[in-house]
N, C-alpha and C. Protein backbone atom coordinates (compact mmCIF):
# COMPACT_ATOMS: atom_id res chain seq x y z
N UNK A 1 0.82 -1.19 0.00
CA UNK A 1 0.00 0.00 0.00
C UNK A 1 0.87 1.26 0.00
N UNK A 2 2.11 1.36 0.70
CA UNK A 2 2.82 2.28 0.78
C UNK A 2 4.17 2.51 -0.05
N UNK A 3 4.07 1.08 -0.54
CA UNK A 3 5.36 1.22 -1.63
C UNK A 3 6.76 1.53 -1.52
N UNK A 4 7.16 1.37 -0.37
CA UNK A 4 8.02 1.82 0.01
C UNK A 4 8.28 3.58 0.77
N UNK A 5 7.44 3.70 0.61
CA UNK A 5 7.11 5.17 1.38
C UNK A 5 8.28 5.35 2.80
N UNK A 6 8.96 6.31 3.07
CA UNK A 6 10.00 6.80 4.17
C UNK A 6 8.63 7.34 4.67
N UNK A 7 8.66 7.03 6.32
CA UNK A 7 7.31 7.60 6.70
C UNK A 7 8.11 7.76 8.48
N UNK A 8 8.29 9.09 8.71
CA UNK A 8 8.99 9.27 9.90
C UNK A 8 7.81 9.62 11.17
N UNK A 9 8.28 8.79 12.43
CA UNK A 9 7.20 8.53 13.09
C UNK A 9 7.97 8.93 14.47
N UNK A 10 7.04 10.13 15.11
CA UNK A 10 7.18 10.73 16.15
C UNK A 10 6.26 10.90 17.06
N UNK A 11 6.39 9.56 18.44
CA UNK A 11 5.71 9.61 19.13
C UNK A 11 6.44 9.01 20.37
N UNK A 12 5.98 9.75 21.67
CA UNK A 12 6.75 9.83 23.26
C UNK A 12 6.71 8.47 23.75
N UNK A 13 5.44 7.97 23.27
CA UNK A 13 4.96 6.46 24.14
C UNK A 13 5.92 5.09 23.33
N UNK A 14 6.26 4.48 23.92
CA UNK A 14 7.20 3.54 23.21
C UNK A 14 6.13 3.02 22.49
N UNK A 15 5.20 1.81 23.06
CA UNK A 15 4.20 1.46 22.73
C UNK A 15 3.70 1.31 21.42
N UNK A 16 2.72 3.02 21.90
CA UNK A 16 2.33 3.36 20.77
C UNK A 16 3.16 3.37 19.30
N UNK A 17 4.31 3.86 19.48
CA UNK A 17 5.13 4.07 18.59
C UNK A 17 5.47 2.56 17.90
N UNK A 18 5.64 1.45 18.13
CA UNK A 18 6.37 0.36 17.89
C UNK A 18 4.69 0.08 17.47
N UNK A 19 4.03 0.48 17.67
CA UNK A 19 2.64 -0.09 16.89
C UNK A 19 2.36 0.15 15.72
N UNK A 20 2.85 1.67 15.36
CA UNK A 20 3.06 2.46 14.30
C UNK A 20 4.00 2.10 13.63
N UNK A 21 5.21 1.70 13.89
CA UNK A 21 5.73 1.24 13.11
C UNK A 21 5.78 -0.39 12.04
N UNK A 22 5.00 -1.11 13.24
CA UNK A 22 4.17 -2.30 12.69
C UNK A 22 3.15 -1.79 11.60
N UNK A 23 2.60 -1.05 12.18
CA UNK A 23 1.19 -0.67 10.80
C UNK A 23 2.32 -0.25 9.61
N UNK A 24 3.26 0.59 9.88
CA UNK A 24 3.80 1.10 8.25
C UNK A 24 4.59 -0.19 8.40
N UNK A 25 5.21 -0.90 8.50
CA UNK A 25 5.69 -2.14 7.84
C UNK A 25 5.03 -3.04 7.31
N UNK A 26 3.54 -3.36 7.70
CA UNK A 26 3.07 -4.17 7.30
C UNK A 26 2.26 -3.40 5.78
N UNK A 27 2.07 -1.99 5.90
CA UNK A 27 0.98 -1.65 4.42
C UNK A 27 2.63 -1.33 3.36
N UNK A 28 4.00 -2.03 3.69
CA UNK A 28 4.61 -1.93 2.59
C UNK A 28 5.97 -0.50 2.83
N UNK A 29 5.35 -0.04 3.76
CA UNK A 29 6.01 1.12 4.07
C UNK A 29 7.03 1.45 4.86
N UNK A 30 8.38 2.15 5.03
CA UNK A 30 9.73 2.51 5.50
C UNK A 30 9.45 3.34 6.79
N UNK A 31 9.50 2.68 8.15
CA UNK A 31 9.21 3.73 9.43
C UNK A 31 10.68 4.10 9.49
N UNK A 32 10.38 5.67 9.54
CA UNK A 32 12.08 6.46 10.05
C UNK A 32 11.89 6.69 11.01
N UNK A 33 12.79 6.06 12.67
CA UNK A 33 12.51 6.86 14.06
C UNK A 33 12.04 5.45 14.51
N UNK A 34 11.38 5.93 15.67
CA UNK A 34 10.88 6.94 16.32
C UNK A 34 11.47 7.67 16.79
N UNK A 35 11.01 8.96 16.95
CA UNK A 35 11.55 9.95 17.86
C UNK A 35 10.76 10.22 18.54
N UNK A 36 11.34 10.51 19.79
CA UNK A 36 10.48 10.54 20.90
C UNK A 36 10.22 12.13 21.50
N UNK A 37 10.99 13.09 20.75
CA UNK A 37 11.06 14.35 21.46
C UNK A 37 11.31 14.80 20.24
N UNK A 38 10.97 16.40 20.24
CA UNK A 38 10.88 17.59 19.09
C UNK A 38 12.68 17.95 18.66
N UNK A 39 13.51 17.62 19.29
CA UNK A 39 15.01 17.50 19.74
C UNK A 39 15.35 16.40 18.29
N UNK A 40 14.23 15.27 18.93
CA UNK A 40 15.53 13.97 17.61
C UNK A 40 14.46 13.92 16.76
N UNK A 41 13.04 14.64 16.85
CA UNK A 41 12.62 15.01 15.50
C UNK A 41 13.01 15.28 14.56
N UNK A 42 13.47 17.00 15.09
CA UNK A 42 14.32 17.38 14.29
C UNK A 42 15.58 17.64 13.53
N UNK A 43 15.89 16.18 14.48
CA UNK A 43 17.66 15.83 13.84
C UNK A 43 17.03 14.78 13.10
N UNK A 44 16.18 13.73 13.15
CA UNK A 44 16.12 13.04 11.69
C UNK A 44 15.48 14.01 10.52
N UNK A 45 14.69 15.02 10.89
CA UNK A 45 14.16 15.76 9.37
C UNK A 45 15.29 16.25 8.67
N UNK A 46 16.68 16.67 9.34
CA UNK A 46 17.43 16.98 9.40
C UNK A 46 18.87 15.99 8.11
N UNK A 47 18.74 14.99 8.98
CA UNK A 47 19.56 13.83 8.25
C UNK A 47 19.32 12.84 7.54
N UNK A 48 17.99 12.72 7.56
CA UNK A 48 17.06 11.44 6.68
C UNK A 48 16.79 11.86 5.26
N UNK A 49 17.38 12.00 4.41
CA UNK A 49 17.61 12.60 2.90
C UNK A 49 16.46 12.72 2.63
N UNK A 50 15.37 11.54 2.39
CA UNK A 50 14.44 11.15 1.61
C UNK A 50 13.37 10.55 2.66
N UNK A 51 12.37 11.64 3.05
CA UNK A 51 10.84 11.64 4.02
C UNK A 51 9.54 12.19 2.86
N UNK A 52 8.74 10.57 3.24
CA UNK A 52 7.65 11.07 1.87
C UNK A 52 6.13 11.48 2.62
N UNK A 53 6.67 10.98 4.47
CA UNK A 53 5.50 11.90 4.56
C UNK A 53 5.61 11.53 6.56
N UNK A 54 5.13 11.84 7.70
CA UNK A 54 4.72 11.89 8.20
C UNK A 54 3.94 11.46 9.64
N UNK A 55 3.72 10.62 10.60
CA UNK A 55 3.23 10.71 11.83
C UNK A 55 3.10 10.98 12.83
N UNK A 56 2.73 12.16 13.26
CA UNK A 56 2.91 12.94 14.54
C UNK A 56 2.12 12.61 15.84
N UNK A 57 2.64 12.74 16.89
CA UNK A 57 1.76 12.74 18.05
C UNK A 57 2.06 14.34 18.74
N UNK A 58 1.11 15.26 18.71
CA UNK A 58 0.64 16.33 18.99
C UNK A 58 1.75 16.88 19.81
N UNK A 59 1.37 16.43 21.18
CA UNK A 59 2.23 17.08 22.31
C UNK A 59 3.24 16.13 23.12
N UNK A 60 4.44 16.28 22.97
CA UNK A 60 5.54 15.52 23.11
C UNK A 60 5.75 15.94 24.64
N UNK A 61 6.44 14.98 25.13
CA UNK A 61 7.12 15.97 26.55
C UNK A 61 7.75 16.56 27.05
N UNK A 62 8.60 16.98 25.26
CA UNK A 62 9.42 18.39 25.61
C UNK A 62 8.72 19.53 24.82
N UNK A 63 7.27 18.88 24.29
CA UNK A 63 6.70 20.12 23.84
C UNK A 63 5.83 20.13 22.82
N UNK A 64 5.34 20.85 22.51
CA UNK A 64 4.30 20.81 21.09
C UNK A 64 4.90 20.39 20.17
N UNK A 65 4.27 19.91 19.13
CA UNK A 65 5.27 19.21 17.89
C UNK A 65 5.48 20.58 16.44
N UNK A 66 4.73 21.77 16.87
CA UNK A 66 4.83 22.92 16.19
C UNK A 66 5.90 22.96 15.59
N UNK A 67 7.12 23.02 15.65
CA UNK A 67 8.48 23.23 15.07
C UNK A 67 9.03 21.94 14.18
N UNK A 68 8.16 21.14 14.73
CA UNK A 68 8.64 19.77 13.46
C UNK A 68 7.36 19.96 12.20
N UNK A 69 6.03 20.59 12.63
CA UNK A 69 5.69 20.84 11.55
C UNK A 69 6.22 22.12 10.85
N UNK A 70 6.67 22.97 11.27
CA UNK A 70 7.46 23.98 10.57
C UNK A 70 8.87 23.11 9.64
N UNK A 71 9.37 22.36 10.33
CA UNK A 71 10.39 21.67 9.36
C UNK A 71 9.97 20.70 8.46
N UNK A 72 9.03 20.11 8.76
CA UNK A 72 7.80 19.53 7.51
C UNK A 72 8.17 20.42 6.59
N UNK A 73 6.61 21.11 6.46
CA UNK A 73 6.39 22.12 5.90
C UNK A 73 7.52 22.80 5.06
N UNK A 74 8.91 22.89 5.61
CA UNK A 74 9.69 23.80 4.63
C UNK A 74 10.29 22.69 3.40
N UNK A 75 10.31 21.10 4.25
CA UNK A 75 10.78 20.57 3.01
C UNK A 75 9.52 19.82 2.14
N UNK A 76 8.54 20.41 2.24
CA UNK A 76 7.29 20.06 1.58
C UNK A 76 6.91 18.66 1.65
N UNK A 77 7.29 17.84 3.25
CA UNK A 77 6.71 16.74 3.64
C UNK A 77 5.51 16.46 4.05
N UNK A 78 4.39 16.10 3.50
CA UNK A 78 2.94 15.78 4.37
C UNK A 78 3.24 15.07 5.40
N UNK A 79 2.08 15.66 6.38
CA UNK A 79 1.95 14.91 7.63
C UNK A 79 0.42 14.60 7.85
């Protein structure tokens, strides 16, 4: 379903996160991360060449995820 899709996944809860990354492995798709904080968010948007799109969890516990959608956004990644 995802074709190989780079799909970077940022969320605090281990859990949750390792669930997410099951769902994009199984529809075909490349999980980058997790990152657990707006910090190694934005060092993989940073170093991960090739992001085709996206999973956020809102409010992290070092903070709103506002600034990783600003770094989205500049390299024209959907989320």
């Amino acid at each position: 379903m995802l074709a190989g899709s780079r799909v970077l996944v940022v969320e605090d809860e281990a859990l949750i996160a390792m669930s997410i990354r099951a769902m994009l492995t199984e529809a075909d798709g490349v999980p980058v991360g997790p990152a657990s904080s707006v910090r190694e968010a934005r060092q993989l948007i940073r170093d991960v060449t090739v992001l085709d799109a996206a999973v956020l969890d809102v409010n992290l516990a070092d903070g709103a995820v506002t600034p990783i959608l600003e770094a989205l956004s500049a390299r024209g990644i959907p989320t």
